[in-house]
Protein backbone atom coordinates (compact mmCIF):
# COMPACT_ATOMS: atom_id res chain seq x y z
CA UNK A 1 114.13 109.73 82.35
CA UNK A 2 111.71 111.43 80.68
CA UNK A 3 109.90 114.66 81.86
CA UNK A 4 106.28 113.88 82.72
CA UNK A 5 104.70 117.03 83.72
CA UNK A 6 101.86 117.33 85.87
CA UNK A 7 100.09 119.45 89.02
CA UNK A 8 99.28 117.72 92.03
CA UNK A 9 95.60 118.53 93.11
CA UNK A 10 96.08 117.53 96.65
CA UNK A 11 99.02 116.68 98.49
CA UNK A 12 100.61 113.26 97.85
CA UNK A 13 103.49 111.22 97.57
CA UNK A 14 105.30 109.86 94.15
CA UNK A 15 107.71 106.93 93.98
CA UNK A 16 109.85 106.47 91.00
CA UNK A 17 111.42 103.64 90.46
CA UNK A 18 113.52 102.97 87.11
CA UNK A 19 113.04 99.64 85.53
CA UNK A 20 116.02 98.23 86.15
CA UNK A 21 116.25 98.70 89.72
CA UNK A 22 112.53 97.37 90.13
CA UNK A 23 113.93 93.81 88.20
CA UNK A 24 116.54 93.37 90.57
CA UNK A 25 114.40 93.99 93.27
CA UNK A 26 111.52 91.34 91.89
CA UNK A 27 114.38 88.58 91.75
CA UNK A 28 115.38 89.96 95.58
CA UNK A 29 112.14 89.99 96.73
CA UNK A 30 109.57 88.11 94.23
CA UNK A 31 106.39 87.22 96.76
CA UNK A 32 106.96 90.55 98.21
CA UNK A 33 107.00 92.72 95.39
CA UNK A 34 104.44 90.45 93.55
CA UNK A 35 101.84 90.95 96.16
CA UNK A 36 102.58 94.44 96.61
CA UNK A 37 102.27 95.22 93.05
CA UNK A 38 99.27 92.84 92.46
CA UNK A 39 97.52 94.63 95.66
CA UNK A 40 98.35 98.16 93.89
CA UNK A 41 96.85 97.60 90.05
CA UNK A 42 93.69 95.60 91.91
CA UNK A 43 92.99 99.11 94.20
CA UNK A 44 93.21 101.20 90.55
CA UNK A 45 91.03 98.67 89.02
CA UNK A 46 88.56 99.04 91.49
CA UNK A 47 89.11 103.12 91.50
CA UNK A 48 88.73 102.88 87.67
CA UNK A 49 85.32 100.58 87.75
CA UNK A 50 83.58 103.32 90.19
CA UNK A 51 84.27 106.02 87.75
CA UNK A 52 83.25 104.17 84.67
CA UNK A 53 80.15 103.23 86.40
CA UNK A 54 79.68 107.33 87.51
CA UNK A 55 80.19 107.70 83.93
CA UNK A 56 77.75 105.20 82.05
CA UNK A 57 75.28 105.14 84.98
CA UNK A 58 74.75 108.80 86.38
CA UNK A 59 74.14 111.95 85.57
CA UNK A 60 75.72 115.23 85.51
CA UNK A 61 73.92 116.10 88.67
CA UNK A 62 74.48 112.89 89.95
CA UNK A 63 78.10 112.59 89.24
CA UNK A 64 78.71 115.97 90.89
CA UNK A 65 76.61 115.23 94.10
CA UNK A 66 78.50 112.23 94.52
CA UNK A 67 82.19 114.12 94.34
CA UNK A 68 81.12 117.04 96.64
């Protein structure tokens, strides 16, 4: 598996899960899984639309007021 590095800013928790395991588990569990995983990229799309809006829409100021 390759070495990603990285430093956690906060505390948190990281799942790894290699590919093949997470296929076997789909055809175990499909509506499960699905929903889980559908529920997951739609809360990072929604994280990823508030900061591209911050971005396009705010400024500097703005952006930092908002984070503090």
């Amino acid at each position: 598996m390759p070495d990603y590095g990285g430093e956690a800013l906060e505390a948190g928790t990281m799942c790894v899960i290699e590919g093949a395991r997470l296929g076997s588990l789909m055809q175990k569990y499909p509506p499960v899984i699905a929903f889980k995983i559908l529920e997951e990229l739609s809360r990072r799309l929604e994280r990823t639309e508030q900061l591209l809006e911050n971005i396009s829409l705010h400024s500097a100021e703005r952006r930092l007021a908002i984070h503090c």
